[in-house]
N, C-alpha and C. Protein backbone atom coordinates (compact mmCIF):
# COMPACT_ATOMS: atom_id res chain seq x y z
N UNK A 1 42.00 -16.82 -90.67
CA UNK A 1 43.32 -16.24 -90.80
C UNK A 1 43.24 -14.75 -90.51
N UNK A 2 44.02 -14.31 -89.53
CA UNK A 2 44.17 -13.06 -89.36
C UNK A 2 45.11 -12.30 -90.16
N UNK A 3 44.36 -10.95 -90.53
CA UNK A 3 45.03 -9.64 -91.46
C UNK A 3 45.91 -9.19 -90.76
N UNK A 4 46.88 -8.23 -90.83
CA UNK A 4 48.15 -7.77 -90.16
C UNK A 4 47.82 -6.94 -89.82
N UNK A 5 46.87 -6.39 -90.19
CA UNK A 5 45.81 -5.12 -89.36
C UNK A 5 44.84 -5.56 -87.92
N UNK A 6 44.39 -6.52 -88.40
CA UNK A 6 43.90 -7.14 -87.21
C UNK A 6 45.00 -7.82 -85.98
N UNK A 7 46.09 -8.44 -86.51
CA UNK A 7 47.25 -8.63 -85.54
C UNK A 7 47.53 -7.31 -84.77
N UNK A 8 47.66 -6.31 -85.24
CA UNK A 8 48.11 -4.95 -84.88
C UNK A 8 47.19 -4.49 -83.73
N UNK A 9 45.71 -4.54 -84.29
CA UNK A 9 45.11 -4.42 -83.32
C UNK A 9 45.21 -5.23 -81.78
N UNK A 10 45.03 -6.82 -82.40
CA UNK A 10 45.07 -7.42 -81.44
C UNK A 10 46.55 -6.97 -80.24
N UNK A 11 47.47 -7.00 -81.10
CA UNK A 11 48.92 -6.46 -80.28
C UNK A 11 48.70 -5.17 -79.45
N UNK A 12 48.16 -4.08 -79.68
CA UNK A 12 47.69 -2.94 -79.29
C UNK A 12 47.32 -3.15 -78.19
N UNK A 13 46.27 -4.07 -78.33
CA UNK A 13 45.15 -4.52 -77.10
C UNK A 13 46.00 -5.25 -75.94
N UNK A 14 46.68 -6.14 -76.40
CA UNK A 14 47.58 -6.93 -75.37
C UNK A 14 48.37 -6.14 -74.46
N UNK A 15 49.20 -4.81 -75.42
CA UNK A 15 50.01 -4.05 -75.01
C UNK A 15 49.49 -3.13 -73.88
N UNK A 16 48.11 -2.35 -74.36
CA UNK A 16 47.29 -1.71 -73.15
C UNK A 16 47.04 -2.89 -71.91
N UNK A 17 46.39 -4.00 -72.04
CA UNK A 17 46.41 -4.87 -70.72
C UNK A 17 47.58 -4.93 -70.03
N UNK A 18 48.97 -5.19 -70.53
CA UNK A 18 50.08 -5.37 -69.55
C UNK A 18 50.37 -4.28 -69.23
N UNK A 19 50.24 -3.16 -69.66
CA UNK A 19 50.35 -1.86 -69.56
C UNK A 19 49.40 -1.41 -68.08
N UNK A 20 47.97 -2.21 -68.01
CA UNK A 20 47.14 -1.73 -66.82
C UNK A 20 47.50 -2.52 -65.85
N UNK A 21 48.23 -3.85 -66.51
CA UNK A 21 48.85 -5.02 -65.15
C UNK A 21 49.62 -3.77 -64.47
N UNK A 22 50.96 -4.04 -65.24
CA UNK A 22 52.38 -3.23 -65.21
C UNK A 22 51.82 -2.11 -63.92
N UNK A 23 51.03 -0.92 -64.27
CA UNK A 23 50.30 0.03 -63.30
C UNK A 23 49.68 -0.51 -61.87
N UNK A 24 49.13 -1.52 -61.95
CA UNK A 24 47.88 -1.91 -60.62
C UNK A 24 49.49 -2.43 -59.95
N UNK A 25 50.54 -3.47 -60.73
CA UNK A 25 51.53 -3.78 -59.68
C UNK A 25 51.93 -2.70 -58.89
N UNK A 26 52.53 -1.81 -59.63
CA UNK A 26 53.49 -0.64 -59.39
C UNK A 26 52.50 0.12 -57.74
N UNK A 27 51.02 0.40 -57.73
CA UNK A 27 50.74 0.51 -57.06
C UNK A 27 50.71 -0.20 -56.04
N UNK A 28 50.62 -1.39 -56.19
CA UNK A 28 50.69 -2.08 -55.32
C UNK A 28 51.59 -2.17 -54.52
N UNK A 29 52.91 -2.33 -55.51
CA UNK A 29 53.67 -1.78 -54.50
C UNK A 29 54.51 -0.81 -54.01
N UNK A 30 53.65 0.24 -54.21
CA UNK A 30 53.79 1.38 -53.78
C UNK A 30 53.09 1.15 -52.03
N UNK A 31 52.24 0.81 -52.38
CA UNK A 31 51.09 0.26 -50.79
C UNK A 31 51.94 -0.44 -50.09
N UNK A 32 52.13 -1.62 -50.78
CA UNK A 32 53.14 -2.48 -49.89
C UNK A 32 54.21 -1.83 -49.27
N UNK A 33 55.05 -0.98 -50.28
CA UNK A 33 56.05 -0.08 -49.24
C UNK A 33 55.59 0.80 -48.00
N UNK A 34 54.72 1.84 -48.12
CA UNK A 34 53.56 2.28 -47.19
C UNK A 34 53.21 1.40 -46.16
N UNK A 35 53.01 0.38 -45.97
CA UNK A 35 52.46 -0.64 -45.34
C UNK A 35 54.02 -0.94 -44.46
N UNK A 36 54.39 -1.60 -45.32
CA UNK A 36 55.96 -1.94 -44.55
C UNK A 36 56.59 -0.82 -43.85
N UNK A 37 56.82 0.70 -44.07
CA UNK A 37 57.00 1.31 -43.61
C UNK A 37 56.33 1.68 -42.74
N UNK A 38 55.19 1.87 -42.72
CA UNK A 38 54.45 1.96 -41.47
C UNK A 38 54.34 0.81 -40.14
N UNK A 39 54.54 0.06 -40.67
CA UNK A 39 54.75 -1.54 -39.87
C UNK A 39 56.26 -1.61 -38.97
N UNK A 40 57.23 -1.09 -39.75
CA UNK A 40 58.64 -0.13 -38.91
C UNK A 40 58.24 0.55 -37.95
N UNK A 41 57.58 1.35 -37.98
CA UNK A 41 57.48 2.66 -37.51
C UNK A 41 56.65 2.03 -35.77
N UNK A 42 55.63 1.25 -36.16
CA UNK A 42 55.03 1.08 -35.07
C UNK A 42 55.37 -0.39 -34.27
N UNK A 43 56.34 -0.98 -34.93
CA UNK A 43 57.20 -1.43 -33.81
C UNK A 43 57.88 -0.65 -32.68
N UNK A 44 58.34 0.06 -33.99
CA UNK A 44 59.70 1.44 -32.81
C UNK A 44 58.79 1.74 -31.26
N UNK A 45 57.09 2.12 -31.97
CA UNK A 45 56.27 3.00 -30.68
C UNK A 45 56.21 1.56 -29.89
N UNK A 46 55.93 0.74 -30.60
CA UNK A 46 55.68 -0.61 -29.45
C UNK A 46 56.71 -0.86 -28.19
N UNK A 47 58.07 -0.45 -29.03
CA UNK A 47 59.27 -1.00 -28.20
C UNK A 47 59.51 0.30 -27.19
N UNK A 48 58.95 1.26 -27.92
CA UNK A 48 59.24 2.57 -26.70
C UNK A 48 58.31 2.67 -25.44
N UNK A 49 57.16 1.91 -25.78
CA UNK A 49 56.04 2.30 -25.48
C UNK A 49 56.32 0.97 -23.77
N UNK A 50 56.64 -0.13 -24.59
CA UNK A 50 57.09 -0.92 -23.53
C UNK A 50 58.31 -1.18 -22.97
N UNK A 51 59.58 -0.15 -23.04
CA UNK A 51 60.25 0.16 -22.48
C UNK A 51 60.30 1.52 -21.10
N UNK A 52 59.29 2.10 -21.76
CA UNK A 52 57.92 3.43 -20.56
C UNK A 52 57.18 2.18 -19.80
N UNK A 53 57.07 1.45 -20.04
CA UNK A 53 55.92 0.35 -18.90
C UNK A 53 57.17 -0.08 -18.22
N UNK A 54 58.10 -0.78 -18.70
CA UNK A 54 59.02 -1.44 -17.86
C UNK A 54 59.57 -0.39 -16.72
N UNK A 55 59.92 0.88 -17.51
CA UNK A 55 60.34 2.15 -16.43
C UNK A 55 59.32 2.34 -15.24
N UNK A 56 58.11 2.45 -15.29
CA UNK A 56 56.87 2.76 -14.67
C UNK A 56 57.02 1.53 -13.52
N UNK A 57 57.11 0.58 -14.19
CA UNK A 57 56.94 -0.73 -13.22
C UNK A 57 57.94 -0.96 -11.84
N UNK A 58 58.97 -0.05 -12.62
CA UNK A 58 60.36 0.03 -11.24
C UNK A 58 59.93 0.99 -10.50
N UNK A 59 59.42 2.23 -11.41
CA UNK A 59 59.16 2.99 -9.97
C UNK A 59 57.81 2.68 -9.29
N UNK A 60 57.03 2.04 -9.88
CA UNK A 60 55.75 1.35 -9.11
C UNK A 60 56.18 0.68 -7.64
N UNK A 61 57.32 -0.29 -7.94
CA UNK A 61 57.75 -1.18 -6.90
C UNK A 61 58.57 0.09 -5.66
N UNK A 62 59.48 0.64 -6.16
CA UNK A 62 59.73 1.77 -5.85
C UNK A 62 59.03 2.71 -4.85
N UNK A 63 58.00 3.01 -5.50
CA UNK A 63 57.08 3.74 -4.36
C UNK A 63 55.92 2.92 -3.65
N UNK A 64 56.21 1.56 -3.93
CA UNK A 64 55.36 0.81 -2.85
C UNK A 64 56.29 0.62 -1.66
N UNK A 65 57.48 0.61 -2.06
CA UNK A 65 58.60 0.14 -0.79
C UNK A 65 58.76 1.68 -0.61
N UNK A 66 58.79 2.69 -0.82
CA UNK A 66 58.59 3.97 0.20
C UNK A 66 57.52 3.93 0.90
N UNK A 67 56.28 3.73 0.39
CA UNK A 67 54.96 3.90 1.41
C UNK A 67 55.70 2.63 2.66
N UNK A 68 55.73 1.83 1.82
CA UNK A 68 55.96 0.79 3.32
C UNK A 68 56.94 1.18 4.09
N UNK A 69 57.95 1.67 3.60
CA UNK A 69 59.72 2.27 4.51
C UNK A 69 58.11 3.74 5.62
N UNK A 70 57.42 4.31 4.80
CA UNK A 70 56.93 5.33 5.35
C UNK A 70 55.89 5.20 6.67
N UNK A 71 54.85 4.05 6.27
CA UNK A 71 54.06 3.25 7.40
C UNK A 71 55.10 2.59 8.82
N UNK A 72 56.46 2.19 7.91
CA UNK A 72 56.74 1.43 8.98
C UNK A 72 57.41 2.71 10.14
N UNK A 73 58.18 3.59 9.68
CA UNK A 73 58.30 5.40 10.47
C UNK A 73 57.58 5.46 10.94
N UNK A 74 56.20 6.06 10.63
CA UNK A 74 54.92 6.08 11.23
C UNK A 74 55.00 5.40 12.52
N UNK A 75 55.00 3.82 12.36
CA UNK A 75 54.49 3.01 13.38
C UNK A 75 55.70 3.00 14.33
N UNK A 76 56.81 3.30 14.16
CA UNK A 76 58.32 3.64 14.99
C UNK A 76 58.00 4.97 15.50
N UNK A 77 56.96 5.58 14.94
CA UNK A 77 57.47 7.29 15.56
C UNK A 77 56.25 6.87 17.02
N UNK A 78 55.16 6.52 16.66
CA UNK A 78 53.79 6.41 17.49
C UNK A 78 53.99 5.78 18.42
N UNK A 79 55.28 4.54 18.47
CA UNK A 79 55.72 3.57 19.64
C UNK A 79 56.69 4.24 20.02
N UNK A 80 57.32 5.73 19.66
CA UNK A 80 58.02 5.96 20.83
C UNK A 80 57.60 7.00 21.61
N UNK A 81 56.70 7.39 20.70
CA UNK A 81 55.64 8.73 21.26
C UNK A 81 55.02 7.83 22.48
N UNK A 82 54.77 6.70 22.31
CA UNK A 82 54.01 5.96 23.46
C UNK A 82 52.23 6.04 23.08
N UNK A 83 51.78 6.03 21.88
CA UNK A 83 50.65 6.10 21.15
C UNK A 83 50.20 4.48 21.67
């Protein structure tokens, strides 16, 4: 049979454990927010990042059809030069 002194204690004790739960959650999710927020953030660069590739890729095509518009001048200027 437990003394009411010893309950007290025991209660004490319980109270500090949920007390260190209560804390490790709170951090946790503190992290978890950190985490999630950062996980936002580098979508955004993902979506910017491949919206700069998609841009790049037009003018890629872009300046392959100038070199070729430019070779094909070239080869119009040399056939009338009589090259």
């Amino acid at each position: 049979m437990q003394t009411i002194e010893e309950y007290k204690a025991y209660t004490r004790q319980l109270e500090d454990e949920v007390g260190k739960w209560h804390h490790a959650y709170d951090a946790l999710m503190v992290e978890r927010n950190l985490m999630a927020a950062t996980l936002a953030e580098n979508k955004k660069i993902i979506e910017t990042i491949a919206a700069e590739l998609d841009e790049l890729r037009k003018h890629e095509v872009e300046w392959d059809l100038s070199k070729a518009r430019i070779k094909e001048l070239e080869t119009e200027n040399k056939q009338l030069k009589g090259e």
